[in-house]
C-alpha atoms as a PDB file:
ATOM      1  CA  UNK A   1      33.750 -28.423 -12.428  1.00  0.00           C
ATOM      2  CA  UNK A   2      31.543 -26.188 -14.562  1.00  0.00           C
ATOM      3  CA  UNK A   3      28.724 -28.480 -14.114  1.00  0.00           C
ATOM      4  CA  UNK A   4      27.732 -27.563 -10.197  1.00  0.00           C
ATOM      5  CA  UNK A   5      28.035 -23.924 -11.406  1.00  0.00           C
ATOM      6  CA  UNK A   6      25.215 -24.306 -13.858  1.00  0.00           C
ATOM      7  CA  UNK A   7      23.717 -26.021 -10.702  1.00  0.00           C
ATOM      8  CA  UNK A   8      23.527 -23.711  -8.106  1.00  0.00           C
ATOM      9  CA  UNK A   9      22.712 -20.955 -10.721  1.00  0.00           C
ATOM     10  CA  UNK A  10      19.465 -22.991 -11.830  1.00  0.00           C
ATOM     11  CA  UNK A  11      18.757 -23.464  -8.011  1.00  0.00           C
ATOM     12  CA  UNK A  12      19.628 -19.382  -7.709  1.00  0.00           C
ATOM     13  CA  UNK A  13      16.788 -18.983 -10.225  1.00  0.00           C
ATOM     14  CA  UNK A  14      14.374 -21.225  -9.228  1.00  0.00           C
ATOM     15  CA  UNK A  15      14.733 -19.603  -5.424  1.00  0.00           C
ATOM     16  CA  UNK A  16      14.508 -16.397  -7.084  1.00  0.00           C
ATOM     17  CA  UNK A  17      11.233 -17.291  -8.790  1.00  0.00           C
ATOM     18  CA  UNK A  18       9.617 -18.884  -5.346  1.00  0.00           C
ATOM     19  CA  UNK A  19      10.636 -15.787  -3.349  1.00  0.00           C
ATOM     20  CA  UNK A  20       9.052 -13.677  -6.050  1.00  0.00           C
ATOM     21  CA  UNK A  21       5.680 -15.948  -5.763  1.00  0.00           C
ATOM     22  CA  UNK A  22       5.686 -15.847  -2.328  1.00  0.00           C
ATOM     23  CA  UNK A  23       5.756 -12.047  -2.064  1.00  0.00           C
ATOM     24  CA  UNK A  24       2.984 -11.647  -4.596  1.00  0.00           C
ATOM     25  CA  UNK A  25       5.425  -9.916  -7.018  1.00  0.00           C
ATOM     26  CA  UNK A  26       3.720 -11.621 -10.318  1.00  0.00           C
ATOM     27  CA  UNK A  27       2.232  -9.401 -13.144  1.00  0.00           C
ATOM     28  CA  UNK A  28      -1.666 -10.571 -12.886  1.00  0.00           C
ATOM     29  CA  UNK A  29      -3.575 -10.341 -16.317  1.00  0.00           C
ATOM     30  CA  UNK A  30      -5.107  -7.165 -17.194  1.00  0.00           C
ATOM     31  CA  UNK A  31      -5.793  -5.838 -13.607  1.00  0.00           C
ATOM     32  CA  UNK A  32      -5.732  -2.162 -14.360  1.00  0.00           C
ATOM     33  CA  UNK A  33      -8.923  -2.483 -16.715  1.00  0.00           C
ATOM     34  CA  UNK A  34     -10.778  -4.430 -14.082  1.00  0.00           C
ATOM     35  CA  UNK A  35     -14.082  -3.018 -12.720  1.00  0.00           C
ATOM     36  CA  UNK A  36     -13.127  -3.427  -9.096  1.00  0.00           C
ATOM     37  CA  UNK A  37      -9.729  -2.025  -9.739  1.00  0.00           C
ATOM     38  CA  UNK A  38     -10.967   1.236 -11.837  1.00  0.00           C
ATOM     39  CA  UNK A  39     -13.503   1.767  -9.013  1.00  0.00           C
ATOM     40  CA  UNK A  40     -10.771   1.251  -6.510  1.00  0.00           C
ATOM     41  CA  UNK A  41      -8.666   4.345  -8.541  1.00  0.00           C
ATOM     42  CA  UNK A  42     -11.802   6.026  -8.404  1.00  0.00           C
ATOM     43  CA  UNK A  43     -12.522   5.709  -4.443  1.00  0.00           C
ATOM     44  CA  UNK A  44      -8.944   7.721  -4.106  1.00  0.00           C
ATOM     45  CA  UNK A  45     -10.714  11.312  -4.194  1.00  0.00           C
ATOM     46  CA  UNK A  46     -13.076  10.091  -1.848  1.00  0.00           C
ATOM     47  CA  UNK A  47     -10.731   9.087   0.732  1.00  0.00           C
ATOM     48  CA  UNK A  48      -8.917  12.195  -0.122  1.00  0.00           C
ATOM     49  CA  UNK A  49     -11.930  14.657   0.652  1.00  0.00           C
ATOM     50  CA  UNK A  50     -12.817  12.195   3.822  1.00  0.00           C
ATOM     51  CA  UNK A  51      -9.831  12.451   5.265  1.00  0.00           C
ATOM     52  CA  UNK A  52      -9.223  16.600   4.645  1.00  0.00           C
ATOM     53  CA  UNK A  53     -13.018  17.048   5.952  1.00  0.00           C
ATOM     54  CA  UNK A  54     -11.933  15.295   9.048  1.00  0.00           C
ATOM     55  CA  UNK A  55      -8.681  17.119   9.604  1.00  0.00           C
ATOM     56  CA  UNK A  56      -7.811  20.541   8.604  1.00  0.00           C
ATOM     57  CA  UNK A  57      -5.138  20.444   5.620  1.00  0.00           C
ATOM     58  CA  UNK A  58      -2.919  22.121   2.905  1.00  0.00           C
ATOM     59  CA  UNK A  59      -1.961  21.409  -0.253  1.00  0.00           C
ATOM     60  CA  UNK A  60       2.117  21.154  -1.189  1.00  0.00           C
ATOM     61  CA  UNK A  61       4.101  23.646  -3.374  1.00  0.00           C
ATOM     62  CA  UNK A  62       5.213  22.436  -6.573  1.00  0.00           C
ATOM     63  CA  UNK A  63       8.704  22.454  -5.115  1.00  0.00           C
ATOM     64  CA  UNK A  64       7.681  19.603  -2.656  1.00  0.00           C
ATOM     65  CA  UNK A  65       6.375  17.679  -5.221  1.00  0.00           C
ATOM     66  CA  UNK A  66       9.457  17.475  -7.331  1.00  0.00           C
ATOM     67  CA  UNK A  67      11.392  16.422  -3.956  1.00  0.00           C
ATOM     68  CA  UNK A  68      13.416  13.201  -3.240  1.00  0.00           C
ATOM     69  CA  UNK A  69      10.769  13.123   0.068  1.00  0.00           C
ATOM     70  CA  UNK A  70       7.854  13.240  -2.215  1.00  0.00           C
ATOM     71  CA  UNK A  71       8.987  10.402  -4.731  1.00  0.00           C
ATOM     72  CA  UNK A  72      10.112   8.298  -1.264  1.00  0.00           C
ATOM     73  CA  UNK A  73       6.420   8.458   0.337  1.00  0.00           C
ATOM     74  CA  UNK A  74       4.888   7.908  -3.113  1.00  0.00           C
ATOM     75  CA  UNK A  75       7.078   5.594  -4.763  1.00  0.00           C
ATOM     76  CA  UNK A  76       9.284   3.850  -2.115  1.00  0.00           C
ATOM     77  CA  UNK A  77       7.239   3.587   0.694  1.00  0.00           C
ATOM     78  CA  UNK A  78       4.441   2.576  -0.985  1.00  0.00           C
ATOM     79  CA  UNK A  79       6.349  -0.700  -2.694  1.00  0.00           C
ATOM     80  CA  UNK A  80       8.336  -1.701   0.491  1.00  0.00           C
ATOM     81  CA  UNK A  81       5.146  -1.709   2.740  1.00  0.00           C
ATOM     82  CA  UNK A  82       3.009  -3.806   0.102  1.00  0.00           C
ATOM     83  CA  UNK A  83       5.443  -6.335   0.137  1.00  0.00           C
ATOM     84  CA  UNK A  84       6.326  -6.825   3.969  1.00  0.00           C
ATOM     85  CA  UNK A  85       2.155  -6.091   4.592  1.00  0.00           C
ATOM     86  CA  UNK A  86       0.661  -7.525   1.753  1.00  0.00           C
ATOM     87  CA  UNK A  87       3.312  -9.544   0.046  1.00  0.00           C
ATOM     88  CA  UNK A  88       5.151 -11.492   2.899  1.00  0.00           C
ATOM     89  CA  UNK A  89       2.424 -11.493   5.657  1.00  0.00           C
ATOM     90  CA  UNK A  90      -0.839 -11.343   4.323  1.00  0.00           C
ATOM     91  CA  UNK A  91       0.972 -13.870   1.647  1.00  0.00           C
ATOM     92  CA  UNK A  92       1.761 -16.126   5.478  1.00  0.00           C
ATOM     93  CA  UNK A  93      -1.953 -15.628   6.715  1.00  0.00           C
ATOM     94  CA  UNK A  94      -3.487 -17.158   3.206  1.00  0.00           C
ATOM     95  CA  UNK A  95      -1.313 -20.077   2.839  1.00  0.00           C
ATOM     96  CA  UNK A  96      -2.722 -20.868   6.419  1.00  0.00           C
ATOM     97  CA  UNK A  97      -5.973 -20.546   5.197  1.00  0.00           C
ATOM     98  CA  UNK A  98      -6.911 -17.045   6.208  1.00  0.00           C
ATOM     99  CA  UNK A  99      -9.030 -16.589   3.241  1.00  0.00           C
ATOM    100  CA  UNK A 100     -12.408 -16.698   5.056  1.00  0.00           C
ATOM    101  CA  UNK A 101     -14.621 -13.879   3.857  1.00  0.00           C
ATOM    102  CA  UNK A 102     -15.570 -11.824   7.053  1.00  0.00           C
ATOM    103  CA  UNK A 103     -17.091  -8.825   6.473  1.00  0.00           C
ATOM    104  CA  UNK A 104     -18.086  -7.434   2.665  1.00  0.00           C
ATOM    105  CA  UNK A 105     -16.105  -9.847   1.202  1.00  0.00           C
ATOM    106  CA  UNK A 106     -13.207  -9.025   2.636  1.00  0.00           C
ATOM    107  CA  UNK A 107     -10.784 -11.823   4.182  1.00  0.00           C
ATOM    108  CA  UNK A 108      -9.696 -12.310   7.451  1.00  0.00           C
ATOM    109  CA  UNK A 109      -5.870 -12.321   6.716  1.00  0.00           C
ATOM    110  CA  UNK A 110      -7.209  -8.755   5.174  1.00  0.00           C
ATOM    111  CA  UNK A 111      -8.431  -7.464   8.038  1.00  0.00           C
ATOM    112  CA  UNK A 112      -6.153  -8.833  10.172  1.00  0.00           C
ATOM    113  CA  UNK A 113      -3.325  -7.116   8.350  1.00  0.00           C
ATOM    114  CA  UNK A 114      -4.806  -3.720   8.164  1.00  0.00           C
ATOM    115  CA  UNK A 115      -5.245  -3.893  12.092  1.00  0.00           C
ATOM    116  CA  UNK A 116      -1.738  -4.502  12.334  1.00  0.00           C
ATOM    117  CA  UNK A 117      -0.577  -1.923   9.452  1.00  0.00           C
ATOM    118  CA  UNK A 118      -3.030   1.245  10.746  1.00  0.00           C
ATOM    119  CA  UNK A 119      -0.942   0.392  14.034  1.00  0.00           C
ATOM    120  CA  UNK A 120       2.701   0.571  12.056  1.00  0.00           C
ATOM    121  CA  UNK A 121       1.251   3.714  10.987  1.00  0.00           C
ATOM    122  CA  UNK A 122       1.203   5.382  14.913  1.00  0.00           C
ATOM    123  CA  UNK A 123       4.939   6.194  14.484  1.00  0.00           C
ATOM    124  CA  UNK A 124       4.665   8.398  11.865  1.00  0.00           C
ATOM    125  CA  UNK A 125       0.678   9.828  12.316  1.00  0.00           C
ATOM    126  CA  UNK A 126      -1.265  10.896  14.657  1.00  0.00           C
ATOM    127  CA  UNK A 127      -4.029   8.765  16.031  1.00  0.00           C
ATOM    128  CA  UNK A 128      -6.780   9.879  13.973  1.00  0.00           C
ATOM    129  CA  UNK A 129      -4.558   9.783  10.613  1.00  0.00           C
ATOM    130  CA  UNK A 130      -3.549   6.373  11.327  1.00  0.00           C
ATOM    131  CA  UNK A 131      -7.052   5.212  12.143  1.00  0.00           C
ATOM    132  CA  UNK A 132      -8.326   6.754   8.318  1.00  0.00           C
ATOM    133  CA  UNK A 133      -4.693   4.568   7.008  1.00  0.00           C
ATOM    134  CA  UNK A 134      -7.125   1.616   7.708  1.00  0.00           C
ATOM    135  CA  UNK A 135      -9.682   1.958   5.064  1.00  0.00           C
ATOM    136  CA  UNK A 136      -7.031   2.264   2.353  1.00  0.00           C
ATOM    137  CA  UNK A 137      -5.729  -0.712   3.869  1.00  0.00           C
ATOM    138  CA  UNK A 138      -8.606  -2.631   3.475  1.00  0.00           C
ATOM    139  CA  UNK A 139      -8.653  -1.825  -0.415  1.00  0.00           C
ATOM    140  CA  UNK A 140      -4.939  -2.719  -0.526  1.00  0.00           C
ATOM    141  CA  UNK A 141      -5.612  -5.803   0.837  1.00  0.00           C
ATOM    142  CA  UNK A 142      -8.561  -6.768  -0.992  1.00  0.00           C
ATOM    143  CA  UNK A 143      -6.613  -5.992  -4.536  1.00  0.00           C
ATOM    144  CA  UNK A 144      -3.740  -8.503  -2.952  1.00  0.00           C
ATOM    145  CA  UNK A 145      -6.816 -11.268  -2.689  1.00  0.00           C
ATOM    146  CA  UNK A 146      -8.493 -10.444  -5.649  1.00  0.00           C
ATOM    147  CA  UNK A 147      -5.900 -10.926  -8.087  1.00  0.00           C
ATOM    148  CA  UNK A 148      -3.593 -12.920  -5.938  1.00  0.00           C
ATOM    149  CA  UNK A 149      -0.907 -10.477  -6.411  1.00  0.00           C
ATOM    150  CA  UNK A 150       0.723  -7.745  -5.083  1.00  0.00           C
ATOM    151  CA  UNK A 151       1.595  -5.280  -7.752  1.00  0.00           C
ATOM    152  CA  UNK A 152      -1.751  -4.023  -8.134  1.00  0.00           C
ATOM    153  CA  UNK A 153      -1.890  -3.453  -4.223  1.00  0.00           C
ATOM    154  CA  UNK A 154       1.416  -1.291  -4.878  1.00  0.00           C
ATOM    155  CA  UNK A 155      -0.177   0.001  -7.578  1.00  0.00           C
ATOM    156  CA  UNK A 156      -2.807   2.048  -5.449  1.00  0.00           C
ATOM    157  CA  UNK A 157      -1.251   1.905  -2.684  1.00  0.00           C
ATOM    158  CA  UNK A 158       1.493   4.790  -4.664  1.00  0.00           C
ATOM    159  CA  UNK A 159      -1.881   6.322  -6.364  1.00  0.00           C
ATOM    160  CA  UNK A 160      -3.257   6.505  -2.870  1.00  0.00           C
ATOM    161  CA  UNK A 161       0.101   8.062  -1.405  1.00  0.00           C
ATOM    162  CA  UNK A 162       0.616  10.443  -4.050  1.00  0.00           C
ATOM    163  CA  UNK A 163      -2.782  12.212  -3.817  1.00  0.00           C
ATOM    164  CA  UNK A 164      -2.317  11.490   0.044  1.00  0.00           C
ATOM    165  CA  UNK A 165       0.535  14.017   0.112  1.00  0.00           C
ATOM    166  CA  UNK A 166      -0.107  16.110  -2.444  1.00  0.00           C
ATOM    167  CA  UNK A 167      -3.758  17.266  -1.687  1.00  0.00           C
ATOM    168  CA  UNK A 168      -3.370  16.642   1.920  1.00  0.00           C
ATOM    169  CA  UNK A 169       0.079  17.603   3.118  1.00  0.00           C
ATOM    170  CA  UNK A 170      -0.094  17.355   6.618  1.00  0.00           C
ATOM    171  CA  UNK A 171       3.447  18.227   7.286  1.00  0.00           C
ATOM    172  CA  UNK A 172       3.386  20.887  10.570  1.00  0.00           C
ATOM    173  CA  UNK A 173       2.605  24.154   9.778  1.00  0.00           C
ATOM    174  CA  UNK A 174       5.233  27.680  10.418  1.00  0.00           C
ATOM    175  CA  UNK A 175       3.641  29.156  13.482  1.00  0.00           C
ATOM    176  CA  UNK A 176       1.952  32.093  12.212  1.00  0.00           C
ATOM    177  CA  UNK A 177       1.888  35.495  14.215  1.00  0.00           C
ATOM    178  CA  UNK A 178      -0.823  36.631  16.187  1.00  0.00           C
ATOM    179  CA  UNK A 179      -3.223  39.021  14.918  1.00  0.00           C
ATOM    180  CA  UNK A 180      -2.698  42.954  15.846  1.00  0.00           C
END
């Protein structure tokens, strides 16, 4: 009787490692000390100062940062995103062969899922902040090709959010009285 135990706990693990696979979720060598992965960490302030010269922003109080809010958008939200986006369905798109390089290298499946995650991003942003979620995106989903994996995808993706939200809160702001 103890034999189909052991079993269906090696089948249990061997699903376990084939969901994991499938999602991306698999450590790739050295990433963080790769050129296109420091420039990537790099780019951040850029997108940063793009998207506060394009809408009018504030920074966050210290208390905001220390906030179960501010670890959710830059720790949670980040991870559960990469893997439905870039885990599960970019994963789909380039096991159909969606790997075709379109436009700067970048992949169709890519693309294809940054389209479809700026538009997630209308629930929660205004038009023209969801439209600037889609060059981030694009970064996020080239990492995901370029090392066939998604932790360094989650990886910027939370360096991305946390810089995001700090530098550029763009909660609503207290209506302010009118000048005298």
């Amino acid at each position: 009787m103890d034999h189909p135990v052991a079993l269906e706990t090696t089948a249990t693990k061997v699903d376990w490692y084939h969901i994991l696979g499938r999602l991306g979720l698999c450590w790739p060598r050295a990433f963080y000390a790769s050129k296109a992965f420091l420039l990537c960490v790099g780019a951040a302030p850029l997108v940063w100062a793009i998207m506060a010269w394009v809408v009018p922003v504030r920074s966050m109080s210290l208390a905001q940062v220390w906030s179960f809010v501010f670890a959710s958008v830059v720790l949670w939200y980040p991870f559960w995103e990469e893997l439905l986006f870039r885990g599960l369905l970019q994963g789909e798109l380039i096991e159909r062969g969606w790997t075709r390089r379109w436009v700067y290298g970048l992949s169709s499946a890519n693309i294809t899922i940054s389209l479809l995650f700026t538009v997630f991003h209308l629930w929660s942003h205004s038009p023209i902040w969801a439209a600037l979620v889609f060059f981030p995106s694009l970064v996020f989903g080239y990492l995901r090709d370029r090392f066939d994996s998604t932790i360094p995808s989650i990886v910027m993706h939370m360096w991305y959010n946390g810089g995001y939200f700090f530098f550029i809160d763009s909660s609503p702001r207290p209506p302010q009285a009118p000048l005298q």
